[in-house]
C-alpha atoms as a PDB file:
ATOM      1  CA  UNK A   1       9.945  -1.134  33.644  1.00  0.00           C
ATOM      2  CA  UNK A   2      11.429  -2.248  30.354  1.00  0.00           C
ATOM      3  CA  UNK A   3       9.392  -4.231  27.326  1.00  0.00           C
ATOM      4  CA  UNK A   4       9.970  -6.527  24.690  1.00  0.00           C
ATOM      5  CA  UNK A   5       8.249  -4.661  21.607  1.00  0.00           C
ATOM      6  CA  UNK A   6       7.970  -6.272  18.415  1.00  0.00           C
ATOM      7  CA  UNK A   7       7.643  -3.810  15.318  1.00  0.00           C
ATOM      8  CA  UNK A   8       6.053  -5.475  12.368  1.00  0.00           C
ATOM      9  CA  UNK A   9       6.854  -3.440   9.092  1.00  0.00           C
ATOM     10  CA  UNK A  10       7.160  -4.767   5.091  1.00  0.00           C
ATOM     11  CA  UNK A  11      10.473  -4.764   4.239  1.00  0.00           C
ATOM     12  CA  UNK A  12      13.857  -3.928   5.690  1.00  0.00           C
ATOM     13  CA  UNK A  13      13.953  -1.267   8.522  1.00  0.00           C
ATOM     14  CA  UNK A  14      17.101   0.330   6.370  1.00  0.00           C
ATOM     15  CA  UNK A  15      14.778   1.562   3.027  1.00  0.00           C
ATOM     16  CA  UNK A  16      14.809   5.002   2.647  1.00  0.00           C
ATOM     17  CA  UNK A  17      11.917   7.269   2.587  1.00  0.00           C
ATOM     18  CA  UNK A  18      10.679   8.760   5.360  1.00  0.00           C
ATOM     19  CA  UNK A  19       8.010   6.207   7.015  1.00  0.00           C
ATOM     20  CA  UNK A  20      10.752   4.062   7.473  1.00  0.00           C
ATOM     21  CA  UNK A  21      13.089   7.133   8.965  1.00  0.00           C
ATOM     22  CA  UNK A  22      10.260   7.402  11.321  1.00  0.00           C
ATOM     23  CA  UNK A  23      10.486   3.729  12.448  1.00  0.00           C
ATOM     24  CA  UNK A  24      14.125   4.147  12.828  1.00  0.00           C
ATOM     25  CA  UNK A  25      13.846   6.786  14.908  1.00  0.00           C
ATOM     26  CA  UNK A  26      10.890   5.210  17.167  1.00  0.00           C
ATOM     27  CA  UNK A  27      13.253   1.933  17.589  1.00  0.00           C
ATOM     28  CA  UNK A  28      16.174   4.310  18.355  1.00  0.00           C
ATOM     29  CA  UNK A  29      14.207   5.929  21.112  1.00  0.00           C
ATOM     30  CA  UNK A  30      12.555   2.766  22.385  1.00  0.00           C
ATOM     31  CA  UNK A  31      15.950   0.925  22.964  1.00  0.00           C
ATOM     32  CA  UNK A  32      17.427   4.071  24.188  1.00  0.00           C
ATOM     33  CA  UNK A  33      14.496   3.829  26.895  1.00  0.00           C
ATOM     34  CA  UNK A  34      15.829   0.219  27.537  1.00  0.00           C
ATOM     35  CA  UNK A  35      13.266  -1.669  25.753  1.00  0.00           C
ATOM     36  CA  UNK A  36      13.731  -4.695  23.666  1.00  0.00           C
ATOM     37  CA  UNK A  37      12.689  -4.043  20.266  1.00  0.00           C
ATOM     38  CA  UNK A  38      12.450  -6.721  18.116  1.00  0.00           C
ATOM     39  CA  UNK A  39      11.845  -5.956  13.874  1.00  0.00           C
ATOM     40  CA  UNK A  40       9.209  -8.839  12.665  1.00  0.00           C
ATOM     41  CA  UNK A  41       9.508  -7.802   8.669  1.00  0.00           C
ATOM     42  CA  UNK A  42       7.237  -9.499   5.875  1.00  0.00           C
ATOM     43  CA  UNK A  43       8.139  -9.427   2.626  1.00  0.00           C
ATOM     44  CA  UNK A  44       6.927  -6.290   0.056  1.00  0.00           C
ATOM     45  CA  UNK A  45       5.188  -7.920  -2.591  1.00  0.00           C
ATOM     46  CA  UNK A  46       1.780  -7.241  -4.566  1.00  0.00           C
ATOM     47  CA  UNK A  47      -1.748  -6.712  -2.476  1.00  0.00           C
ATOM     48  CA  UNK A  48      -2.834 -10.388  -3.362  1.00  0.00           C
ATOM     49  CA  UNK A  49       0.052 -11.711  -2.390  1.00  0.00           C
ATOM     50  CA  UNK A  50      -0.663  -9.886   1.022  1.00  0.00           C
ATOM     51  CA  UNK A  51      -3.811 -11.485   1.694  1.00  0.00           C
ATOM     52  CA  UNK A  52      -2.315 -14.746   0.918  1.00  0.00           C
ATOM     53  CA  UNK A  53       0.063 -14.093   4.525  1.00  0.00           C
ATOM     54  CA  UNK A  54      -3.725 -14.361   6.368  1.00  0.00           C
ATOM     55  CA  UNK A  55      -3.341 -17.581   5.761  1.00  0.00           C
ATOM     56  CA  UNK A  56       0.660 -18.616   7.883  1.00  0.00           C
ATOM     57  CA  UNK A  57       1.159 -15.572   9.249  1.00  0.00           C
ATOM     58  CA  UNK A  58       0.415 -15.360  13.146  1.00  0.00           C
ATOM     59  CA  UNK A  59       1.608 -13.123  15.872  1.00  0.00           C
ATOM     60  CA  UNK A  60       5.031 -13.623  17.605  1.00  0.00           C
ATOM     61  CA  UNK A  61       5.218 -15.292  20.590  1.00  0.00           C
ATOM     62  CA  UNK A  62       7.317 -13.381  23.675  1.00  0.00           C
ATOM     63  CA  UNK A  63       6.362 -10.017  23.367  1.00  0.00           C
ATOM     64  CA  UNK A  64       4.213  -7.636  25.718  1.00  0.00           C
ATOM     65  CA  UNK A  65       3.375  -5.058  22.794  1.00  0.00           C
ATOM     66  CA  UNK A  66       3.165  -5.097  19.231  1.00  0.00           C
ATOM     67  CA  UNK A  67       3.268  -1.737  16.930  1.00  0.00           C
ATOM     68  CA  UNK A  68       2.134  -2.598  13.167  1.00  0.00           C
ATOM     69  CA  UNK A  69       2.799  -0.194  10.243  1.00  0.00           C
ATOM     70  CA  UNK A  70      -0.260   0.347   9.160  1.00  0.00           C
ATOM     71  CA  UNK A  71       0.682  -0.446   5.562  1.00  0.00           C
ATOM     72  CA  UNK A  72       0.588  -4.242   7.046  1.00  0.00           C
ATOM     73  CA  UNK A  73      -2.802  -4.365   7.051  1.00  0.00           C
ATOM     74  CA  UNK A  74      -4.129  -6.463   4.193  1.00  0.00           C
ATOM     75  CA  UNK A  75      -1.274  -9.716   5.693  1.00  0.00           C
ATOM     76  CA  UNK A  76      -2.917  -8.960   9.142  1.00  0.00           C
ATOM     77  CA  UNK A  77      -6.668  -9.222   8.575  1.00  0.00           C
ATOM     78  CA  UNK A  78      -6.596 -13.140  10.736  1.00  0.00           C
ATOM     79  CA  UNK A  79      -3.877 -12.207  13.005  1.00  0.00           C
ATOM     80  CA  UNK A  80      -4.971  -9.208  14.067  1.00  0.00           C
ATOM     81  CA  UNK A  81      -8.634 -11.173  15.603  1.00  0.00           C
ATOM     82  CA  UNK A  82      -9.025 -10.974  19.176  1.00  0.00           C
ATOM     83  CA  UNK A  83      -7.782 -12.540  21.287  1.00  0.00           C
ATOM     84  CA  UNK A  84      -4.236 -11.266  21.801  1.00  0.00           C
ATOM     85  CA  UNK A  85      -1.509 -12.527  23.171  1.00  0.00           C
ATOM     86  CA  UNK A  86      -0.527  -8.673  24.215  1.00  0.00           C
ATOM     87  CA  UNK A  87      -1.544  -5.683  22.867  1.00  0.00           C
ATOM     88  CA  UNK A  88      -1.579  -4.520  19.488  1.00  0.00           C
ATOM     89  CA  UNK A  89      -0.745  -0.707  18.089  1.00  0.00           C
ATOM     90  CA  UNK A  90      -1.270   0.552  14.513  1.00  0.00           C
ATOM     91  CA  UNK A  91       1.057   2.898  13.691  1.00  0.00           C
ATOM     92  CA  UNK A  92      -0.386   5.666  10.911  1.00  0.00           C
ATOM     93  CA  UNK A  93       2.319   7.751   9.358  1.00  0.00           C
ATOM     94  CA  UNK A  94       0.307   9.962   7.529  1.00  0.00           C
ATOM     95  CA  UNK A  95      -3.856  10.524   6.673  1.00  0.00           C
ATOM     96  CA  UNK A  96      -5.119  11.810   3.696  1.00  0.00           C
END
């Protein structure tokens, strides 16, 4: 059974360091899989500009799973409230 992900990251998928060769390679594996992966990217700016997405930003309509970088976090505070439309993954590159 194939999905329509949705992949929510800040930025373009194409920067280069190596959270964003890890979301490359997820998205390659994914579609190779036969899912539908759709890239939902929000803009890098500064942290209070972040918190100012709480206020427009909501989920996407149409998909059956959604994987957030983790970095997303302070634009997703609202959006991420239950309930969802689907569920919703955070995806941690690294801990400290």
């Amino acid at each position: 059974m194939y999905m329509k992900i949705g992949l929510l990251i800040y930025g373009s998928l194409d920067t280069v360091s190596g959270g964003y060769l890890y979301d490359r390679k997820l998205v390659e594996y994914l579609r190779a899989q036969g899912d539908t992966v759709e890239i939902i990217s929000l803009p890098w700016r500064n942290y209070a500009a972040h918190l100012m997405d709480n206020f427009r930003f909501r989920l996407p309509p149409g998909l059956e799973l959604l994987i957030e970088d983790e970095l997303n976090h302070p634009s997703l505070i609202r959006a991420n409230r239950p309930p969802h439309p689907y569920p919703v993954i955070s995806l941690v590159h690294h801990l400290r």
